[in-house]
N, C-alpha and C. Protein backbone atom coordinates (compact mmCIF):
# COMPACT_ATOMS: atom_id res chain seq x y z
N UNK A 1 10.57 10.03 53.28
CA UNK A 1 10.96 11.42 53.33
C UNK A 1 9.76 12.28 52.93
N UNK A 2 9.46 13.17 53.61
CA UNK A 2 8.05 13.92 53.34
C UNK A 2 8.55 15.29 52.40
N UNK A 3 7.84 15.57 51.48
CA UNK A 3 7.66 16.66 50.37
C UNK A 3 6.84 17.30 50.88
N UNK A 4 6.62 18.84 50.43
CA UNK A 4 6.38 20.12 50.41
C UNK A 4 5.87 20.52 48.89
N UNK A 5 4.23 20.14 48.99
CA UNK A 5 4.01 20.25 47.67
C UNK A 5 2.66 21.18 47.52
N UNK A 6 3.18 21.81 46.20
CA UNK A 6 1.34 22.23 45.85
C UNK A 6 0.34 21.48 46.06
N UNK A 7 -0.61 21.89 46.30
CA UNK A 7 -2.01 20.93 46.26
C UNK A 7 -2.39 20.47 45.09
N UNK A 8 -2.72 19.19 45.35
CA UNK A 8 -2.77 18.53 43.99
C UNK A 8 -4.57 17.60 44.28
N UNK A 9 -5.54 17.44 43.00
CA UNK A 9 -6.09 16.78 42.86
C UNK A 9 -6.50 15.51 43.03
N UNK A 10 -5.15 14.97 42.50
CA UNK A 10 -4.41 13.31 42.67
C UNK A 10 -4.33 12.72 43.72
N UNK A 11 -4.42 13.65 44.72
CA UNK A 11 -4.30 13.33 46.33
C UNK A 11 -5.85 13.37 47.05
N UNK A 12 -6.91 13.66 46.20
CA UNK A 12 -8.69 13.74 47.01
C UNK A 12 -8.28 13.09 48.06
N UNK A 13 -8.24 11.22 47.93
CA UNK A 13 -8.71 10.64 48.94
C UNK A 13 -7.91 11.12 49.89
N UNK A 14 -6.44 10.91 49.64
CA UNK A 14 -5.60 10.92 50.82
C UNK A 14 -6.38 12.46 51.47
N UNK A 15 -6.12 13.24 51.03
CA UNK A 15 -6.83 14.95 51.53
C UNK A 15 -8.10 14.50 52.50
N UNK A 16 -8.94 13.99 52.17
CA UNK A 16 -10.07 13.56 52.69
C UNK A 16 -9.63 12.62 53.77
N UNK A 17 -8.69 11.35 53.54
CA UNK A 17 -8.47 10.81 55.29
C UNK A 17 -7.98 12.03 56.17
N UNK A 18 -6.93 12.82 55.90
CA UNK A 18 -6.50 14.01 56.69
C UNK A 18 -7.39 14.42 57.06
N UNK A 19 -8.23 14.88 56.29
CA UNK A 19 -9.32 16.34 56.88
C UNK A 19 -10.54 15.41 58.24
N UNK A 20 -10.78 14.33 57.68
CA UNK A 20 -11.37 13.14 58.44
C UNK A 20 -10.71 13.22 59.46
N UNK A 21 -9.65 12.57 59.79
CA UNK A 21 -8.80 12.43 60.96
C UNK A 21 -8.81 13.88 62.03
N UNK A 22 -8.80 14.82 61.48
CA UNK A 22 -9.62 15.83 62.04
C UNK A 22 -10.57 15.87 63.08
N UNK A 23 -11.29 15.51 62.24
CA UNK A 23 -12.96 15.20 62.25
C UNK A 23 -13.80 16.33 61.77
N UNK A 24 -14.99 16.94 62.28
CA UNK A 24 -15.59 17.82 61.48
C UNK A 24 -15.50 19.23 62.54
N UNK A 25 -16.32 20.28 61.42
CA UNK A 25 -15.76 21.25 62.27
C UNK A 25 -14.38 22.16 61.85
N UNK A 26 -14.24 23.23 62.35
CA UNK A 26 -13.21 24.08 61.88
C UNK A 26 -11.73 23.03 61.60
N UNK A 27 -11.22 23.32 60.48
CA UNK A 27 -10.15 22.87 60.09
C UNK A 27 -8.69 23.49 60.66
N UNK A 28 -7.63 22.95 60.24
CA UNK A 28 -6.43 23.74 60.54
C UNK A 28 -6.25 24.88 60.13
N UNK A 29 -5.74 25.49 59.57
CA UNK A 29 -4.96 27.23 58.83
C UNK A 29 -4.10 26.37 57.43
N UNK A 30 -3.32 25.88 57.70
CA UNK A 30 -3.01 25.68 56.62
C UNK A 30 -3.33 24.81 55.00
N UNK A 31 -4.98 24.07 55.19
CA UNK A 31 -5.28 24.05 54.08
C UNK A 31 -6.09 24.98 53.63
N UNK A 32 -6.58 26.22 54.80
CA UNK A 32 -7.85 27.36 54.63
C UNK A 32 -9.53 27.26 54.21
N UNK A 33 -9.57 25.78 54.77
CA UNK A 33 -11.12 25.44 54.48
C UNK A 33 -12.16 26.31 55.11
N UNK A 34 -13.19 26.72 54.18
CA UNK A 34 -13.98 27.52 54.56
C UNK A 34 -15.26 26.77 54.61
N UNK A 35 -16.32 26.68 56.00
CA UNK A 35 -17.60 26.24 55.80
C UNK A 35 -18.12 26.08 54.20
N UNK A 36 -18.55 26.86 53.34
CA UNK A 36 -18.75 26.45 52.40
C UNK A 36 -18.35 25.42 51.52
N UNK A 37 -17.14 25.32 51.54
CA UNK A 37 -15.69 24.83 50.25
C UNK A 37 -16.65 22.71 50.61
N UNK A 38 -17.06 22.63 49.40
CA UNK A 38 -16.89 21.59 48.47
C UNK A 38 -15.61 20.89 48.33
N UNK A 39 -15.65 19.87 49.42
CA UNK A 39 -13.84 19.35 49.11
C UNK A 39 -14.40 17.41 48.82
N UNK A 40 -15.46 17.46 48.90
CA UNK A 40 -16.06 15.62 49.22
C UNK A 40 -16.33 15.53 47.60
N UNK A 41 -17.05 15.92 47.05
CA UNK A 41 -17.20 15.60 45.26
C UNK A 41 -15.76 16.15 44.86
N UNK A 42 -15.83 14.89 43.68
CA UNK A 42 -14.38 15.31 43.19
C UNK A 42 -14.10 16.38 42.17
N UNK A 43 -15.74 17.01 41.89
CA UNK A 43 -15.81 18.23 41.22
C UNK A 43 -15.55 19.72 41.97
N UNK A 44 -16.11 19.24 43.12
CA UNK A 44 -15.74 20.32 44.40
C UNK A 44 -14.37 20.73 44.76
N UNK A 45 -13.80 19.52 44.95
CA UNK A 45 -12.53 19.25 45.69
C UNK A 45 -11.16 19.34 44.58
N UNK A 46 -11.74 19.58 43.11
CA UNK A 46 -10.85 19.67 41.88
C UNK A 46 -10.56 21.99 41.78
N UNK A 47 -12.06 21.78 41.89
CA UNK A 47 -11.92 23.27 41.75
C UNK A 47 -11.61 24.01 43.25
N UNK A 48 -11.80 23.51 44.38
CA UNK A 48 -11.07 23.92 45.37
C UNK A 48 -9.76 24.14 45.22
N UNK A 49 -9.06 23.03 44.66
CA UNK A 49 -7.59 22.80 44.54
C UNK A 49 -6.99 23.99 43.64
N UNK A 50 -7.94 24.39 42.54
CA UNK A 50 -7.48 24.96 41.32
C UNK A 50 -7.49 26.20 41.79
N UNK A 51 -8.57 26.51 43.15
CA UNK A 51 -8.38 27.79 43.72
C UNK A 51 -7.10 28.21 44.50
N UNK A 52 -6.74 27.30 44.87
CA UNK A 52 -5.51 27.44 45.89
C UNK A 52 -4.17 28.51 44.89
N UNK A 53 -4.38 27.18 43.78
CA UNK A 53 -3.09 27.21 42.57
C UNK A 53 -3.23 28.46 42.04
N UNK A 54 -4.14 29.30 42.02
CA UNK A 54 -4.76 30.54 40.92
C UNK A 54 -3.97 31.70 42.37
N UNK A 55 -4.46 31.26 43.47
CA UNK A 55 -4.45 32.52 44.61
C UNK A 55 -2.96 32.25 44.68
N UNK A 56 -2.10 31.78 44.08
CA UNK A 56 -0.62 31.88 44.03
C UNK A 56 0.29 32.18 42.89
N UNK A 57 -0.79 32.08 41.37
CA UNK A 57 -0.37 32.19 40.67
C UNK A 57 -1.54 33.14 39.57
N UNK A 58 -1.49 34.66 40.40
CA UNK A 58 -2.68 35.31 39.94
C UNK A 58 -2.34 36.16 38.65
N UNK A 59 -1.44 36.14 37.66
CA UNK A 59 -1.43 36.71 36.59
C UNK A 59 -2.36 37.05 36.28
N UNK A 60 -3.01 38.00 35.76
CA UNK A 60 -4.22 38.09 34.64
C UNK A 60 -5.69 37.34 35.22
N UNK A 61 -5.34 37.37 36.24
CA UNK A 61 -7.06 37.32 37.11
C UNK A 61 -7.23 38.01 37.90
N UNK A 62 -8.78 38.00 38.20
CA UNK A 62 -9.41 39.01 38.76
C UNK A 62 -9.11 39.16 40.07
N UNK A 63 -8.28 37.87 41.09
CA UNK A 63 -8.06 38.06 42.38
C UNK A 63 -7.37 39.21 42.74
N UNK A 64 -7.81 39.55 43.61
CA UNK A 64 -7.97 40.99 44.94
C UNK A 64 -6.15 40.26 45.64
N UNK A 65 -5.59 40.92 45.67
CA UNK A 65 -4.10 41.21 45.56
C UNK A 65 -4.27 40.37 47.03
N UNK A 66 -5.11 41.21 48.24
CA UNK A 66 -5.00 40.59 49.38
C UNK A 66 -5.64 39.29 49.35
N UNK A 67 -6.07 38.47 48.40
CA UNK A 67 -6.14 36.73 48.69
C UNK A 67 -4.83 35.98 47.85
N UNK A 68 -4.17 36.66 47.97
CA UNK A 68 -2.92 35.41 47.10
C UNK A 68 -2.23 35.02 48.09
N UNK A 69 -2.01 33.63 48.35
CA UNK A 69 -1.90 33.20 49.15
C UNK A 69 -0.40 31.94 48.46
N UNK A 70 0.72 31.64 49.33
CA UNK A 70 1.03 30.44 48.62
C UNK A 70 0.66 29.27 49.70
N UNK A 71 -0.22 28.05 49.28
CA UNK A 71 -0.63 26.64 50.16
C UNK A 71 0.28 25.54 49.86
N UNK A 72 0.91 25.20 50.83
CA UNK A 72 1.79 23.54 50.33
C UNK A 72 0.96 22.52 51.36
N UNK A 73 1.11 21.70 50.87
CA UNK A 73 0.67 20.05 51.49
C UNK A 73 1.70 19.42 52.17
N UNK A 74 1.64 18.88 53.56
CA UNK A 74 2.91 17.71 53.54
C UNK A 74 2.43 16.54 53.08
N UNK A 75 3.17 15.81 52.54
CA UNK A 75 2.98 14.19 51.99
C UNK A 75 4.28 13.64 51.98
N UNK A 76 3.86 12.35 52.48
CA UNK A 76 4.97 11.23 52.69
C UNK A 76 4.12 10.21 51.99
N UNK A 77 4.66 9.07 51.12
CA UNK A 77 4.64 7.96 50.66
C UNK A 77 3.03 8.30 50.12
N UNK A 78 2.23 9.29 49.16
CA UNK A 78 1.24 9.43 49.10
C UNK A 78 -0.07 9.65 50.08
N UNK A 79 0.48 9.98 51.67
CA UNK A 79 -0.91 10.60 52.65
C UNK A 79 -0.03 11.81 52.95
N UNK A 80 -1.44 12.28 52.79
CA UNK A 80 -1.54 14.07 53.26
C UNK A 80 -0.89 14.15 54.86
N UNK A 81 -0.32 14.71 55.01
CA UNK A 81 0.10 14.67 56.83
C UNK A 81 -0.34 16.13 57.38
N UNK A 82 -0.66 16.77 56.48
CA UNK A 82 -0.45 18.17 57.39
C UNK A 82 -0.57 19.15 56.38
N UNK A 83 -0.86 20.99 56.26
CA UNK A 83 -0.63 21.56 55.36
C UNK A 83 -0.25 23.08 56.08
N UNK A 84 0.02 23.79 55.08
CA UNK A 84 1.35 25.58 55.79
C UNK A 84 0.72 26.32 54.25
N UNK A 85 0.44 27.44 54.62
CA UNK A 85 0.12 28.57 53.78
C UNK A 85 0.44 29.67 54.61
N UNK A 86 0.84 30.43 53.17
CA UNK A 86 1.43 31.51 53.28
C UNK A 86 0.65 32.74 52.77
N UNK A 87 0.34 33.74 53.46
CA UNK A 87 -0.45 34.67 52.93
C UNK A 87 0.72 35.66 51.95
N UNK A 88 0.34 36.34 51.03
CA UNK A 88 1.61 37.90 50.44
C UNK A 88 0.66 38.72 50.81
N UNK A 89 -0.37 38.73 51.30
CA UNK A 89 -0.70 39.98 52.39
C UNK A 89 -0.23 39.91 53.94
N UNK A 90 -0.23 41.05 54.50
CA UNK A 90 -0.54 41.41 56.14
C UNK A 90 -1.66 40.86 56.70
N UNK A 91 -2.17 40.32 57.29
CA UNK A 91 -3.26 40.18 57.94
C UNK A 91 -3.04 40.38 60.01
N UNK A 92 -3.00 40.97 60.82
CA UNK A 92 -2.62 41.31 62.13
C UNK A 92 -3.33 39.74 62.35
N UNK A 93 -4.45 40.10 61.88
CA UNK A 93 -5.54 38.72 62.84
C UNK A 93 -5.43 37.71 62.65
N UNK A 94 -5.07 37.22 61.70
CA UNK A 94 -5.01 35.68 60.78
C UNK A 94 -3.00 35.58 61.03
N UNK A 95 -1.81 36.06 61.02
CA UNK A 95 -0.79 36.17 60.55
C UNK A 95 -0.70 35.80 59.45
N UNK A 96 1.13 35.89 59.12
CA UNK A 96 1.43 35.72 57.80
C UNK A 96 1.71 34.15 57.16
N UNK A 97 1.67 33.21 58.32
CA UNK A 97 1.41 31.79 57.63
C UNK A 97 0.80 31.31 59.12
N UNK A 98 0.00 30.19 58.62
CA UNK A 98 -0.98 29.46 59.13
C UNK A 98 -0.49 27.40 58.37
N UNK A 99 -0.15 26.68 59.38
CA UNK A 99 -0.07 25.67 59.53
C UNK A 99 -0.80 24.69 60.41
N UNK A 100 -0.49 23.12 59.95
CA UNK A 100 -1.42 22.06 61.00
C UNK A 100 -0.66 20.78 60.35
N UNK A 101 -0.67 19.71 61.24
CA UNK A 101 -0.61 18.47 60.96
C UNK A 101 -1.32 17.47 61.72
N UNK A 102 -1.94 16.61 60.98
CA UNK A 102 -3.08 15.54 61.42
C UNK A 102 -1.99 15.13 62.54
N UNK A 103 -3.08 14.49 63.39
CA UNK A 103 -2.94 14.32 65.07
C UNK A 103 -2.22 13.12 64.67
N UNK A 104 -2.04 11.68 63.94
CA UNK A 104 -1.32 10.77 63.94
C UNK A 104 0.29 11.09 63.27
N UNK A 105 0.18 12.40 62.65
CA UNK A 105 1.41 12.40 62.18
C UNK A 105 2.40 13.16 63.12
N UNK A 106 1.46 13.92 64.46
CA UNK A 106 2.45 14.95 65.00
C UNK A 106 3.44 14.23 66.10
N UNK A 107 4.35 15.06 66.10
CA UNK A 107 5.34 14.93 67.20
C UNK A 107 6.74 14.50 66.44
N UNK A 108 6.39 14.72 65.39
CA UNK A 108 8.14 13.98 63.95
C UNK A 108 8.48 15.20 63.35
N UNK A 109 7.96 16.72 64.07
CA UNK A 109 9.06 17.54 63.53
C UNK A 109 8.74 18.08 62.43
N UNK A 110 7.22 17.77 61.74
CA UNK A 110 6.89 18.21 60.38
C UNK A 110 6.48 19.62 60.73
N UNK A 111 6.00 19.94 61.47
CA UNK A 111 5.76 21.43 61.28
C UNK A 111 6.99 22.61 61.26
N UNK A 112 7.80 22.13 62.09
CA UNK A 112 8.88 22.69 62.22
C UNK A 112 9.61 22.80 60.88
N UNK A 113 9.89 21.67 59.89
CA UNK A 113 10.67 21.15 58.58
C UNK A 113 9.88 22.34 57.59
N UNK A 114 8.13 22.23 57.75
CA UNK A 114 7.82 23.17 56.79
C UNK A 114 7.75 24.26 57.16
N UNK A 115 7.48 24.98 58.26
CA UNK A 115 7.83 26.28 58.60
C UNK A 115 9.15 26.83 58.02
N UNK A 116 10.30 26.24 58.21
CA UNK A 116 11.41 26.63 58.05
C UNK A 116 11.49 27.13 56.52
N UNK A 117 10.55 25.94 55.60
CA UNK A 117 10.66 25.53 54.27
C UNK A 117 10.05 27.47 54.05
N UNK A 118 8.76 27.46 54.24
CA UNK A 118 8.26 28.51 54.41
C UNK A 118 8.66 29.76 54.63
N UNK A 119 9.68 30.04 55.58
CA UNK A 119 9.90 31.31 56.26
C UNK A 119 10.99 31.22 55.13
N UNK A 120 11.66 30.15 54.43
CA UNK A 120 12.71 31.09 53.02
C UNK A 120 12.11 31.27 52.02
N UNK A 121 10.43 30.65 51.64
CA UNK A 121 9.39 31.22 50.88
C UNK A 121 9.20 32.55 51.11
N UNK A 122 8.85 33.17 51.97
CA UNK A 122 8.56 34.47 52.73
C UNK A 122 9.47 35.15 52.20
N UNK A 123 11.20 35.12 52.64
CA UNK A 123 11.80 35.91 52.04
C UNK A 123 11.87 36.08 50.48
N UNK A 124 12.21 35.20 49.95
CA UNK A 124 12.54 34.84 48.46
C UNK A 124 11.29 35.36 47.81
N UNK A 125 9.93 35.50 48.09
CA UNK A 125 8.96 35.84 47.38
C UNK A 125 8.48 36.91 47.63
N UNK A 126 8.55 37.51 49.22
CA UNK A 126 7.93 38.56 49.86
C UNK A 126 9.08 39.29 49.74
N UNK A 127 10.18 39.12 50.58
CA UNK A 127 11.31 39.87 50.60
C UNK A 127 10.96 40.61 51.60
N UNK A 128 10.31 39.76 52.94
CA UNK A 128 10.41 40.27 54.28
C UNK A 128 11.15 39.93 54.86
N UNK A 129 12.33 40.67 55.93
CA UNK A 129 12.80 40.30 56.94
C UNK A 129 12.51 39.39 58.18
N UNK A 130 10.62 39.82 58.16
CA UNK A 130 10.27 38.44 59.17
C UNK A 130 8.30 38.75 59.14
N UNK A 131 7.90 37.55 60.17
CA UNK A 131 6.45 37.14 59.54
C UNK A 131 5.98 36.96 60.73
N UNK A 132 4.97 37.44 60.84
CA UNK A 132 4.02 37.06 62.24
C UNK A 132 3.10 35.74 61.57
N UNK A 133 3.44 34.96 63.00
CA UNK A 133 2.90 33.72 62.97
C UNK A 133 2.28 33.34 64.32
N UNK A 134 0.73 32.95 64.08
CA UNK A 134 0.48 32.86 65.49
C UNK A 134 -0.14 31.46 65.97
N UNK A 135 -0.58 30.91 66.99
CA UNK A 135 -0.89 29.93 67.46
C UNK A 135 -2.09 30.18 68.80
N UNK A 136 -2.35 29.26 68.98
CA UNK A 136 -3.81 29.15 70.09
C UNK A 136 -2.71 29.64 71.08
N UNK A 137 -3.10 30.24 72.92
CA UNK A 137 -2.20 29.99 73.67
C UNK A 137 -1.96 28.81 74.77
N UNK A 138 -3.02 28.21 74.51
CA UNK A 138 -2.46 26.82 75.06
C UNK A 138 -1.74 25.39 74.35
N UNK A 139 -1.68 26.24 73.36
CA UNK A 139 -1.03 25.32 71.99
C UNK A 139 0.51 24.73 71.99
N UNK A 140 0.83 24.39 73.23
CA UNK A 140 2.36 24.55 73.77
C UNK A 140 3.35 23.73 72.42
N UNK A 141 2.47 22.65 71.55
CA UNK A 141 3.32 22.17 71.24
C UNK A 141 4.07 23.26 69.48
N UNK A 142 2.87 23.88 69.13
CA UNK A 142 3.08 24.55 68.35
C UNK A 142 3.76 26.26 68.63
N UNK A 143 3.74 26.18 69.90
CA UNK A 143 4.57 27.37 70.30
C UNK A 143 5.83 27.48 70.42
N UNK A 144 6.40 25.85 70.36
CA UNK A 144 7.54 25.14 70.72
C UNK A 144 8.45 25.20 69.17
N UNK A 145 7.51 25.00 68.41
CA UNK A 145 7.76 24.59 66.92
C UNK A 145 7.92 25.89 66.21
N UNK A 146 7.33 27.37 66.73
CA UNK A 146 7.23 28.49 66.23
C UNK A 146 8.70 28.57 67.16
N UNK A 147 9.18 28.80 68.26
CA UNK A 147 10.31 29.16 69.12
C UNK A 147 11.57 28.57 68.27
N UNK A 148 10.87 27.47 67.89
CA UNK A 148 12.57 26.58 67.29
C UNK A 148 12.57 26.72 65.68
N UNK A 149 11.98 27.55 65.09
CA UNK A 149 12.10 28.50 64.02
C UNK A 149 12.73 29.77 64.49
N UNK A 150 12.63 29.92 65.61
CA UNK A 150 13.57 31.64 65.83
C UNK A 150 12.30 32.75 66.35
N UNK A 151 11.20 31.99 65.98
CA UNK A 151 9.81 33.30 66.85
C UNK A 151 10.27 33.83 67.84
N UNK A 152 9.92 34.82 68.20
CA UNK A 152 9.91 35.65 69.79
C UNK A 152 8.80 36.14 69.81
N UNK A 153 8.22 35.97 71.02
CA UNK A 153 6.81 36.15 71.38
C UNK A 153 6.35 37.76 71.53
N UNK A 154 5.51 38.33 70.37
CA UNK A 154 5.37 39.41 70.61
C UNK A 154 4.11 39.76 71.32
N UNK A 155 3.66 38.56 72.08
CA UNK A 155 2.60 38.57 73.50
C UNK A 155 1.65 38.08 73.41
N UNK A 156 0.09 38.45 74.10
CA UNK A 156 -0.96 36.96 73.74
C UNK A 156 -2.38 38.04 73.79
N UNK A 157 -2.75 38.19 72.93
CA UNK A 157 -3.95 38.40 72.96
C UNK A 157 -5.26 37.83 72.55
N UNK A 158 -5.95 37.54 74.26
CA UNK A 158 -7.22 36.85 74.11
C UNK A 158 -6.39 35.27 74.02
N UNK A 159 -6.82 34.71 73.18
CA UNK A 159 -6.43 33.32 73.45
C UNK A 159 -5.75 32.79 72.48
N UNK A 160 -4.89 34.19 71.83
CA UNK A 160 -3.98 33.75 71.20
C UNK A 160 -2.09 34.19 71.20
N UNK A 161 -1.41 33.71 70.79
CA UNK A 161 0.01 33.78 71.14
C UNK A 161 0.39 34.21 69.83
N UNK A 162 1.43 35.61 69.87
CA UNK A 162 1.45 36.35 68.56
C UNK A 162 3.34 36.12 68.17
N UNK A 163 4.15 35.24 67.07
CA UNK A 163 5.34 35.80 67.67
C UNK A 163 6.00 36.62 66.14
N UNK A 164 7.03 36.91 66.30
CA UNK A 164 7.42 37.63 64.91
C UNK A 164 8.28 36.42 64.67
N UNK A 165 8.75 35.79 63.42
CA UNK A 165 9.80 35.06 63.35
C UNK A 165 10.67 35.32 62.10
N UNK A 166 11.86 35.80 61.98
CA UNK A 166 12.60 36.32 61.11
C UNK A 166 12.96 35.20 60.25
N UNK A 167 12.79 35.56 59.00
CA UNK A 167 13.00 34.63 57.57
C UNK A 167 14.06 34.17 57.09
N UNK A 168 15.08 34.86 57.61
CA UNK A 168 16.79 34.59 57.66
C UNK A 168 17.52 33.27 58.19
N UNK A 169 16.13 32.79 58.88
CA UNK A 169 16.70 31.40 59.63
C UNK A 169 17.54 31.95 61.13
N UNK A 170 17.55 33.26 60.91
CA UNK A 170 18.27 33.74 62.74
C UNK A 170 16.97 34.42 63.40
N UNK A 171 17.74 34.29 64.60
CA UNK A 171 16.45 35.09 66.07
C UNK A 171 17.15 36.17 65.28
C-alpha cells in the first residue's frame, strides 16, 4: 500500500534510485529539484530535505510567503515511486501543484491517488475552491490522470495543457 509522506532523509538512497531512474537532466515538479540542489552527499541531500520541511512549515523564518510550498513523496515498501507538491502561492506559469512518478512505477494509478490526496490538501489548507494544474501537451497520460480528478481544460498554451481542477472532489 503506498503512503503520502513528507520527505524524509531516511529515504537518500531510495530518493537517489528514483531521481536515477529518471536519469539526468530536468527532474519532475513534484520533488522541485533545482540545477544547483545537492541531493548526492548526504549533507546536501539532508539539508535539501530540511528545506522542503521549513517551506511548509515557515513559522518564524525568513521565507518569502511565495516559496511555501507543501512536498509529499510516494513510497511503497521503502522506494520512492514518485513525488506531488503543492505550492500556497499562485503561480499562472508553474500551477498550483506539480507531480511525477518514476517510469517503472507508472500506469498503477499513483498519480491520480495523490492528486486526489492533494486537491483535499488544497482545500483544507488553502481553502480554495479549485487549483490550476498543468501538464506537457503531449503528456496524454497525465492529462488523463488530471481529467479523472475532475480538471477541465482551461486550454494549451505553447506546449503546455492548463486545467482548473476543483478541490471538492466534483467537476
Amino acid at each position: 500500500m503506498p503512503e503520502l509522506i513528507r520527505p524524509a532523509v531516511r529515504l537518500h538512497a531510495a530518493f537517489l534510485d528514483c531521481r536515477d531512474e529518471w536519469g539526468p537532466g530536468p527532474h519532475e515538479d513534484g520533488f522541485g529539484l533545482h540545477p544547483g540542489d545537492d541531493v548526492d552527499s548526504p549533507e546536501g541531500f539532508a539539508a535539501w530535505v530540511h528545506e522542503r520541511v521549513r517551506l511548509e512549515h515557515p513559522a518564524g523564518t525568513p521565507c518569502p510567503p511565495e516559496r511555501h510550498a507543501s512536498a509529499r513523496w510516494i513510497v511503497q515498501d521503502g522506494r520512492v515511486l514518485g513525488g506531488i507538491a503543492l505550492r500556497h502561492w499562485f503561480d499562472d506559469r508553474l500551477g498550483d501543484i506539480g507531480y511525477g512518478v518514476r517510469p517503472s512505477a507508472r500506469g498503477r494509478g499513483l498519480a491520480g491517488w495523490a492528486l486526489g490526496l492533494m486537491l483535499g490538501e488544497a482545500r483544507a489548507v488553502l481553502g480554495r475552491p479549485r487549483v490550476l494544474v498543468l501538464c506537457a501537451e503531449d503528456n496524454i497520460a497525465s492529462a488523463r490522470t488530471i481529467e479523472g480528478c475532475g480538471g477541465v481544460l482551461d486550454g494549451v498554451r505553447g506546449p503546455v495543457r492548463r486545467y482548473w481542477v476543483p478541490t471538492d472532489g466534483r467537476p
